[in-house]
PDB file of N, CA and C in Angstrom:
ATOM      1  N   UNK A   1     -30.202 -26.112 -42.622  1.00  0.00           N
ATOM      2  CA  UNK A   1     -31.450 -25.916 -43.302  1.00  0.00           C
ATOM      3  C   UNK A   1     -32.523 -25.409 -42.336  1.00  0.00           C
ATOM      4  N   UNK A   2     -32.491 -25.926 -41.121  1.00  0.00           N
ATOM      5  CA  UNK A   2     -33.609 -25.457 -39.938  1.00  0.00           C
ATOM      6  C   UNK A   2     -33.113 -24.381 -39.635  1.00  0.00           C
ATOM      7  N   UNK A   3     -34.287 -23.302 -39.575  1.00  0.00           N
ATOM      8  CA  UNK A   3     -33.612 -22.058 -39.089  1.00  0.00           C
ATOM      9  C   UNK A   3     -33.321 -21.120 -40.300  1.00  0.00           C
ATOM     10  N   UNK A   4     -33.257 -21.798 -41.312  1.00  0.00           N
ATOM     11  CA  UNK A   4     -32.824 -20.741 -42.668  1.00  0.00           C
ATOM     12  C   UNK A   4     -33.844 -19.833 -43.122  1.00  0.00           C
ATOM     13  N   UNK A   5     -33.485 -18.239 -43.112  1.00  0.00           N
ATOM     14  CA  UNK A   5     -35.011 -17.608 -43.772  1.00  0.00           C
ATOM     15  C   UNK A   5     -34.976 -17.698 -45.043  1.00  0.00           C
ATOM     16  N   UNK A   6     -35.861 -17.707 -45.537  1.00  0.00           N
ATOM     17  CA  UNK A   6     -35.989 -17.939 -46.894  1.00  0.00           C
ATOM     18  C   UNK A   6     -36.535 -15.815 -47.474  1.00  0.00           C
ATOM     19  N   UNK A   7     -36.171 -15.802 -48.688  1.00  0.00           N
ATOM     20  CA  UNK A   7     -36.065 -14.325 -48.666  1.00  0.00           C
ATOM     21  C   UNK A   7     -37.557 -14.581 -50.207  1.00  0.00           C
ATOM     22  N   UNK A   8     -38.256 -14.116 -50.096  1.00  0.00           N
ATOM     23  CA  UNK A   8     -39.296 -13.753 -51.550  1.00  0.00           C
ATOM     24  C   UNK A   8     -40.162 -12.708 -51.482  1.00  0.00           C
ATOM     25  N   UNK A   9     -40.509 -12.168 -52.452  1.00  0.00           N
ATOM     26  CA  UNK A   9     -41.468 -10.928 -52.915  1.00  0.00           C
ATOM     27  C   UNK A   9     -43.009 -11.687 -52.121  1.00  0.00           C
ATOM     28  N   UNK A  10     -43.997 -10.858 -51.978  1.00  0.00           N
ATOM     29  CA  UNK A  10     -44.726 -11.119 -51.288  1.00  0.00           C
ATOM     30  C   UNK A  10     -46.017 -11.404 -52.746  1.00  0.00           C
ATOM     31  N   UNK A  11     -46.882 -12.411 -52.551  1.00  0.00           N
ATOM     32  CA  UNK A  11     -48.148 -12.618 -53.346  1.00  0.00           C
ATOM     33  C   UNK A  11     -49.004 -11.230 -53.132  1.00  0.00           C
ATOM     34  N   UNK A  12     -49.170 -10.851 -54.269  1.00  0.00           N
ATOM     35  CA  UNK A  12     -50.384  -9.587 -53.989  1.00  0.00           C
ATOM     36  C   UNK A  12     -51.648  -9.763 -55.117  1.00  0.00           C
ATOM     37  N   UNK A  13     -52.443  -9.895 -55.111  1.00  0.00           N
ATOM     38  CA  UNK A  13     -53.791  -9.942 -55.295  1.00  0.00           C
ATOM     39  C   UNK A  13     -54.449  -8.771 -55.566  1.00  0.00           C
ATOM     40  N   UNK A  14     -54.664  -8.272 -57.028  1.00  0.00           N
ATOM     41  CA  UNK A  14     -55.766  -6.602 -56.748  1.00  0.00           C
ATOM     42  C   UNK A  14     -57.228  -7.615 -56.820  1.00  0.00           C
ATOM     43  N   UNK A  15     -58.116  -6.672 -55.774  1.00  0.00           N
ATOM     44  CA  UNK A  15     -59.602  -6.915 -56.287  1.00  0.00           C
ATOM     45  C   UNK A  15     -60.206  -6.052 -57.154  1.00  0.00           C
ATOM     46  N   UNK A  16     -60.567  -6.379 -58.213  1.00  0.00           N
ATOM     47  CA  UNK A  16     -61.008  -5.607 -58.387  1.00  0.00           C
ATOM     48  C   UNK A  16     -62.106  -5.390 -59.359  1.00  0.00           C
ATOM     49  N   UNK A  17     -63.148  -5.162 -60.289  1.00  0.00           N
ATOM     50  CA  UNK A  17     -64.667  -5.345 -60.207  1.00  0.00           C
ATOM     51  C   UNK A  17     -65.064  -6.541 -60.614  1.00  0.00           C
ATOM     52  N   UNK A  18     -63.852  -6.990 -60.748  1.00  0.00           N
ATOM     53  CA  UNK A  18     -64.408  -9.186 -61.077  1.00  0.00           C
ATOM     54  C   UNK A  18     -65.290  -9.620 -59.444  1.00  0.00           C
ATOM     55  N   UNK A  19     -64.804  -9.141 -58.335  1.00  0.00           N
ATOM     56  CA  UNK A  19     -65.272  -9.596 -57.144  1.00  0.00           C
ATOM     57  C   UNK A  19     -64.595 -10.337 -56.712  1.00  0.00           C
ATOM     58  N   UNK A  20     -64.373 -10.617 -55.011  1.00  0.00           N
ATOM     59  CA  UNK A  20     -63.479 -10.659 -54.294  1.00  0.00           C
ATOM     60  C   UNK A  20     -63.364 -12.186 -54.288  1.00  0.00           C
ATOM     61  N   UNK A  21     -64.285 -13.459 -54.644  1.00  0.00           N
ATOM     62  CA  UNK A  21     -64.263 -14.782 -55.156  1.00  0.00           C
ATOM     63  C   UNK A  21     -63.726 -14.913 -55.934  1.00  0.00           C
ATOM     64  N   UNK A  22     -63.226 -14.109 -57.129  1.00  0.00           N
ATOM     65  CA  UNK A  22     -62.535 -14.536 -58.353  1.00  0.00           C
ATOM     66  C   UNK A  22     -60.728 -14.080 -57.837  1.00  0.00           C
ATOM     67  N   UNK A  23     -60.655 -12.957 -57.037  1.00  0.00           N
ATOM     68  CA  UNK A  23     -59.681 -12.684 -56.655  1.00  0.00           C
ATOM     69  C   UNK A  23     -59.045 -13.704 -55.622  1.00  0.00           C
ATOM     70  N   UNK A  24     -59.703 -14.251 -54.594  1.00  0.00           N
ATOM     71  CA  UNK A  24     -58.878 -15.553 -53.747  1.00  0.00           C
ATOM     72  C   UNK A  24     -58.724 -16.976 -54.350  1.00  0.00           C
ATOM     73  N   UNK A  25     -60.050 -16.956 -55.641  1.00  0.00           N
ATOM     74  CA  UNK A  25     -59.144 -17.977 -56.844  1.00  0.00           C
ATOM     75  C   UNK A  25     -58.018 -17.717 -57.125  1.00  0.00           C
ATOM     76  N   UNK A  26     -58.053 -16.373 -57.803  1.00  0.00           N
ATOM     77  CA  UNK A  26     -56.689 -16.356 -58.668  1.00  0.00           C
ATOM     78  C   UNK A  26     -55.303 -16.390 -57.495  1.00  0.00           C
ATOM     79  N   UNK A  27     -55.335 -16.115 -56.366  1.00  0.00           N
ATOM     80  CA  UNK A  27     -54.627 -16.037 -55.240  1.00  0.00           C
ATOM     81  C   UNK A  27     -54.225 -17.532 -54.567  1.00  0.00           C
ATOM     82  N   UNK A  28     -55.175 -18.311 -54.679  1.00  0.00           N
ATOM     83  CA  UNK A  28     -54.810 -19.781 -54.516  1.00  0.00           C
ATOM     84  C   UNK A  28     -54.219 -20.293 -55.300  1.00  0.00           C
ATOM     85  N   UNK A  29     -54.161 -20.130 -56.584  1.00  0.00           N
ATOM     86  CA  UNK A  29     -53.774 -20.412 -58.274  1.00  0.00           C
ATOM     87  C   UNK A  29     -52.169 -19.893 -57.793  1.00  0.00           C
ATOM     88  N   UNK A  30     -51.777 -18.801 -57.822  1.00  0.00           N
ATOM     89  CA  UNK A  30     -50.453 -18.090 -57.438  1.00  0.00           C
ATOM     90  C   UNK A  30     -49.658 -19.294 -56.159  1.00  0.00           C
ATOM     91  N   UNK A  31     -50.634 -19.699 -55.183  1.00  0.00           N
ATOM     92  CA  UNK A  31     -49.859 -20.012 -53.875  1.00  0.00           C
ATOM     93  C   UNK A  31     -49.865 -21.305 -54.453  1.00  0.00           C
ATOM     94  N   UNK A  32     -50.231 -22.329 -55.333  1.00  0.00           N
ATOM     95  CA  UNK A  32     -50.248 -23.223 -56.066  1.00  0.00           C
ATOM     96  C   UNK A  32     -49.063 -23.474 -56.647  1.00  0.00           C
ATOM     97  N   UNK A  33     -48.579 -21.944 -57.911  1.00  0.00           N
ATOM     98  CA  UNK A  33     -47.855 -21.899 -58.600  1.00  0.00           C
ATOM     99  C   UNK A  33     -46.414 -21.959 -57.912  1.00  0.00           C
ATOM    100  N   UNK A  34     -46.701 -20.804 -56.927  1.00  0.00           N
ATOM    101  CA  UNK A  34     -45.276 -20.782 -55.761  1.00  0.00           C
ATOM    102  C   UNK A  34     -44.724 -22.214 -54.891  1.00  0.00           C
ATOM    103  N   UNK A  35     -45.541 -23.194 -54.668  1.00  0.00           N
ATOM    104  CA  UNK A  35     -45.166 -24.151 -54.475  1.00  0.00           C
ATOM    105  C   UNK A  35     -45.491 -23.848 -52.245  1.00  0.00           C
ATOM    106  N   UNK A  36     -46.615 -22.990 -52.200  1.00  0.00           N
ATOM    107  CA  UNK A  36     -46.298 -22.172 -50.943  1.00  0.00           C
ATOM    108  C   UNK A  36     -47.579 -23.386 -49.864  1.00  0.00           C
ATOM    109  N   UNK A  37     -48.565 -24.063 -50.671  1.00  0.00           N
ATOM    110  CA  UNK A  37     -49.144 -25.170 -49.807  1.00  0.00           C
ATOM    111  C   UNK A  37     -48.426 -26.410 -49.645  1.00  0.00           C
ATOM    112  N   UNK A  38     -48.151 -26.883 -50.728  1.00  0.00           N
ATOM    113  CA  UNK A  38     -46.991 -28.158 -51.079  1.00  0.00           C
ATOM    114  C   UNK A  38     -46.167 -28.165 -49.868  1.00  0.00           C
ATOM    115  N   UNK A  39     -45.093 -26.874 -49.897  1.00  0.00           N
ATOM    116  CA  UNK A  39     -44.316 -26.501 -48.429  1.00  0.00           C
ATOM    117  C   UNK A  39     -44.885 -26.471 -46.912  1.00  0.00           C
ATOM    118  N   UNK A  40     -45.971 -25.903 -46.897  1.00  0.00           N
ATOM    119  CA  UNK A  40     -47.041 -25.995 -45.906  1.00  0.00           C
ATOM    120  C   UNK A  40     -47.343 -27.205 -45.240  1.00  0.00           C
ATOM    121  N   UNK A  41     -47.617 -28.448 -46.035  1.00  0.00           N
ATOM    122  CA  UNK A  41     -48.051 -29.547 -45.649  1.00  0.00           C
ATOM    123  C   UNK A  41     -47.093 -30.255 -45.232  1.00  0.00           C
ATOM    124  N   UNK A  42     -45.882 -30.031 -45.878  1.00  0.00           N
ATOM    125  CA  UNK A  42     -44.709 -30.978 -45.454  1.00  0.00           C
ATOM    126  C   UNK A  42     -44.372 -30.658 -44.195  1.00  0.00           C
ATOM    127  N   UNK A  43     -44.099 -28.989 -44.114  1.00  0.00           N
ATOM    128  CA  UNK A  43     -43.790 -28.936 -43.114  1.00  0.00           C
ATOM    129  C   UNK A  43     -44.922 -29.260 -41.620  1.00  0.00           C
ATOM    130  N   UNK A  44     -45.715 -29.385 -41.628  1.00  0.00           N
ATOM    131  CA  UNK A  44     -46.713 -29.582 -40.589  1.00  0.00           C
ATOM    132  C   UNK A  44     -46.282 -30.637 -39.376  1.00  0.00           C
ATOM    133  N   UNK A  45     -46.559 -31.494 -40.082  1.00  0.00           N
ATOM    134  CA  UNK A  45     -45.689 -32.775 -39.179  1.00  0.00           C
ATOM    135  C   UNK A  45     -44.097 -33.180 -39.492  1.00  0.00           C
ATOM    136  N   UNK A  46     -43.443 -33.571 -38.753  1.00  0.00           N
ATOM    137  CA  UNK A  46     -42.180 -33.799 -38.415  1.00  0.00           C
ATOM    138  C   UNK A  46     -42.132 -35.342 -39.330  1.00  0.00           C
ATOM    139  N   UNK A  47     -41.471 -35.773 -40.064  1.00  0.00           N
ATOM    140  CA  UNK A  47     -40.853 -37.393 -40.655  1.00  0.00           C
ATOM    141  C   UNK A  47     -39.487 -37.952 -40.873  1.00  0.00           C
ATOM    142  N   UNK A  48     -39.617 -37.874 -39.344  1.00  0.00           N
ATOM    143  CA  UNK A  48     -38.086 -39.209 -39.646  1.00  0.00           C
ATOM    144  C   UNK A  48     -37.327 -39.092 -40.795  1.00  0.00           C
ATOM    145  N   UNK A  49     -35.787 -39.250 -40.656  1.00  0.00           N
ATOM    146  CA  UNK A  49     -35.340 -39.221 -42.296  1.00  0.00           C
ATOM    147  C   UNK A  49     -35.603 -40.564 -42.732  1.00  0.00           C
ATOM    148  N   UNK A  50     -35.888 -41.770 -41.952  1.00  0.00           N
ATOM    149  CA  UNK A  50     -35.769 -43.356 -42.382  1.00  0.00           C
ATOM    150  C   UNK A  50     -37.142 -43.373 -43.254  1.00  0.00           C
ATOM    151  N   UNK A  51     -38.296 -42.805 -42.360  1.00  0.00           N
ATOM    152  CA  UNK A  51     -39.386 -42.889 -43.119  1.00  0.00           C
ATOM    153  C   UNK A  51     -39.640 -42.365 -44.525  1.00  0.00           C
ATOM    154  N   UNK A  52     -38.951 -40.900 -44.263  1.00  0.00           N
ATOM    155  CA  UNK A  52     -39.104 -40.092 -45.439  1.00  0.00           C
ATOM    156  C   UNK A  52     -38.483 -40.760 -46.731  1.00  0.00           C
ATOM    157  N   UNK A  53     -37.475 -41.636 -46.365  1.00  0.00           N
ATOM    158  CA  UNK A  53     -36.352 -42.202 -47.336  1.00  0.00           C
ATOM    159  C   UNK A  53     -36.866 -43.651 -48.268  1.00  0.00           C
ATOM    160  N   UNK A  54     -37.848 -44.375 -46.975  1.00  0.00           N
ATOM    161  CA  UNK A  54     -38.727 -45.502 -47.187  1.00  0.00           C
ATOM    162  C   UNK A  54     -39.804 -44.998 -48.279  1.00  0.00           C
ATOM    163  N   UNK A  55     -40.398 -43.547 -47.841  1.00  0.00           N
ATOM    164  CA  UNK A  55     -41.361 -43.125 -48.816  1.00  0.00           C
ATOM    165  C   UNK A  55     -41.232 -42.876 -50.260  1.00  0.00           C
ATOM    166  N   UNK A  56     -39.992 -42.341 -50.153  1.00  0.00           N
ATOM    167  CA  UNK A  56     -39.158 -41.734 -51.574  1.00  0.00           C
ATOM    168  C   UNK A  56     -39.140 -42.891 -52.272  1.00  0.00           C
ATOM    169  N   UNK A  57     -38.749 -44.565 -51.731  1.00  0.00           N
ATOM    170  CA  UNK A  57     -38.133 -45.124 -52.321  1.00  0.00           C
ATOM    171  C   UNK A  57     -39.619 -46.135 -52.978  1.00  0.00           C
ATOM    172  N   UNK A  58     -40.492 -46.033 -51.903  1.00  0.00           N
ATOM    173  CA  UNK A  58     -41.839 -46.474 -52.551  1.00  0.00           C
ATOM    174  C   UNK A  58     -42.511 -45.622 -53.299  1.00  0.00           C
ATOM    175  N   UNK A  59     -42.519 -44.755 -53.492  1.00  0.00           N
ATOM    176  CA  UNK A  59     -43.529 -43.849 -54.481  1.00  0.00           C
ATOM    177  C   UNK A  59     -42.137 -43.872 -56.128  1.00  0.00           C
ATOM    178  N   UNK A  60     -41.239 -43.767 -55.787  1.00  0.00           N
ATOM    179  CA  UNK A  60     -40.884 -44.654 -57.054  1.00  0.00           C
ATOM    180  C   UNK A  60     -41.046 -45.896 -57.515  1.00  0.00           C
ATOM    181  N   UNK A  61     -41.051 -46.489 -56.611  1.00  0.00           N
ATOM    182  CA  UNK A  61     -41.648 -48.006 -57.126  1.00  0.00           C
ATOM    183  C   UNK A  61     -42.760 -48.043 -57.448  1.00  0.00           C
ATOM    184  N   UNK A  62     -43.680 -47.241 -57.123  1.00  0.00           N
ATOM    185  CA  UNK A  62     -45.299 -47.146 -57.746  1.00  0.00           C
ATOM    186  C   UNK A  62     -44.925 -46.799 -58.750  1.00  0.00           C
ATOM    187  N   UNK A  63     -44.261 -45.634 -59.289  1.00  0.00           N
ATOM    188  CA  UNK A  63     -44.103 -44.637 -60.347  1.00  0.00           C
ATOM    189  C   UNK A  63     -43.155 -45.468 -61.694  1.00  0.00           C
ATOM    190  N   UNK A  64     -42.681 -47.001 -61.117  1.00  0.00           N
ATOM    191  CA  UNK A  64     -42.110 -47.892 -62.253  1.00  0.00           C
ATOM    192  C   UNK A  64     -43.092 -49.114 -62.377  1.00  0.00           C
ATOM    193  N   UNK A  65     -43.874 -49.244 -61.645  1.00  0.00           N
ATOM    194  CA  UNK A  65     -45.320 -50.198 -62.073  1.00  0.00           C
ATOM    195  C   UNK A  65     -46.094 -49.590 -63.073  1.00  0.00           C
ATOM    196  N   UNK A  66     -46.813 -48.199 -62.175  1.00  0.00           N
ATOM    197  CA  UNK A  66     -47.243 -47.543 -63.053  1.00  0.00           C
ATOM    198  C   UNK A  66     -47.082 -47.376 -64.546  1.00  0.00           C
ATOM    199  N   UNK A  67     -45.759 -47.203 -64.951  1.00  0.00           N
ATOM    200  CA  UNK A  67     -44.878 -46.913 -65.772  1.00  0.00           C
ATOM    201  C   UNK A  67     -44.794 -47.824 -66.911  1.00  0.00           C
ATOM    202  N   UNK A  68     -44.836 -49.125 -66.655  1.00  0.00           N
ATOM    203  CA  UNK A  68     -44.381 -50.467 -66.968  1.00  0.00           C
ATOM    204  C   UNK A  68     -45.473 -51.299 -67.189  1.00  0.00           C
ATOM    205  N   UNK A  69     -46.960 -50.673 -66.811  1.00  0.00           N
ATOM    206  CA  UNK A  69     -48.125 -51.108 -66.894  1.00  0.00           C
ATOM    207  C   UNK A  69     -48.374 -50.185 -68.308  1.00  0.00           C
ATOM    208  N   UNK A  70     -48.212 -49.254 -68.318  1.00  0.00           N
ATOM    209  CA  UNK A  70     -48.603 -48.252 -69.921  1.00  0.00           C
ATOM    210  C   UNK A  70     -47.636 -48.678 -70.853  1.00  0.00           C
ATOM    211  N   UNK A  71     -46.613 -49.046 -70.642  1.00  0.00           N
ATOM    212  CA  UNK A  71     -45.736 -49.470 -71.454  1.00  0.00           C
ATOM    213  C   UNK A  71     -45.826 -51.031 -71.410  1.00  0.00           C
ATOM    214  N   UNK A  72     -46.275 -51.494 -72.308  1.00  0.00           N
ATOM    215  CA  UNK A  72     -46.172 -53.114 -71.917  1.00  0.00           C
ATOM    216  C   UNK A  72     -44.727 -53.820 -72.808  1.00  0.00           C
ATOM    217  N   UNK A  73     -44.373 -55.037 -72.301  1.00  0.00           N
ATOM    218  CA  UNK A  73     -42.932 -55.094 -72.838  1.00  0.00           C
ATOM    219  C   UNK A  73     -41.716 -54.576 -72.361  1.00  0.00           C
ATOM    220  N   UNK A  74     -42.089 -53.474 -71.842  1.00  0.00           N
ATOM    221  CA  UNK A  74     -40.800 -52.705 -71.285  1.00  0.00           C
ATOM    222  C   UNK A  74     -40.674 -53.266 -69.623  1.00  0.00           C
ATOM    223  N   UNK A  75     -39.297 -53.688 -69.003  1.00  0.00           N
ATOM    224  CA  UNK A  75     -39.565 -54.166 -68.012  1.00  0.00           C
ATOM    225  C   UNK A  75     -37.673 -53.105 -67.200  1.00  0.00           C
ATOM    226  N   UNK A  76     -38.396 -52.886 -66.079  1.00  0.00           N
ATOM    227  CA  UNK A  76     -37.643 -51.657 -65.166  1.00  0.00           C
ATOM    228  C   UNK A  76     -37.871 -51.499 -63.848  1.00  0.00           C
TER     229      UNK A  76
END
């Protein structure tokens, strides 16, 4: 996986008489859609697989409190 290029069409952006603020909206909106900050952030810092695995396994456990709090009765 390290080391792999990843192959995609490039984001392109026209400006054009909306003005160049509405154009790096709609351009953040796209890098949003692409999933291209999400990737960005992860990759920044380095996380352990133990940690990463600890994290996974707590943000589901939020995500069945959460869950189990809107649903009352239901127990998971």
């Amino acid at each position: 996986m390290i080391g792999e290029a990843v192959q995609c069409k490039p984001l392109e952006v026209v400006v054009g008489d909306k003005g160049i603020e509405r154009a790096i909206k709609h351009l953040k909106r796209k890098m949003a859609a692409e999933g291209i900050l999400r990737e960005l952030k992860r990759r920044r810092h380095y996380m352990k697989p133990s940690i990463k695995r600890r994290k996974k396994e707590s943000e589901a456990a939020r995500r069945r409190r959460k869950r189990a709090k809107q649903v009352p009765g239901v127990i998971g």
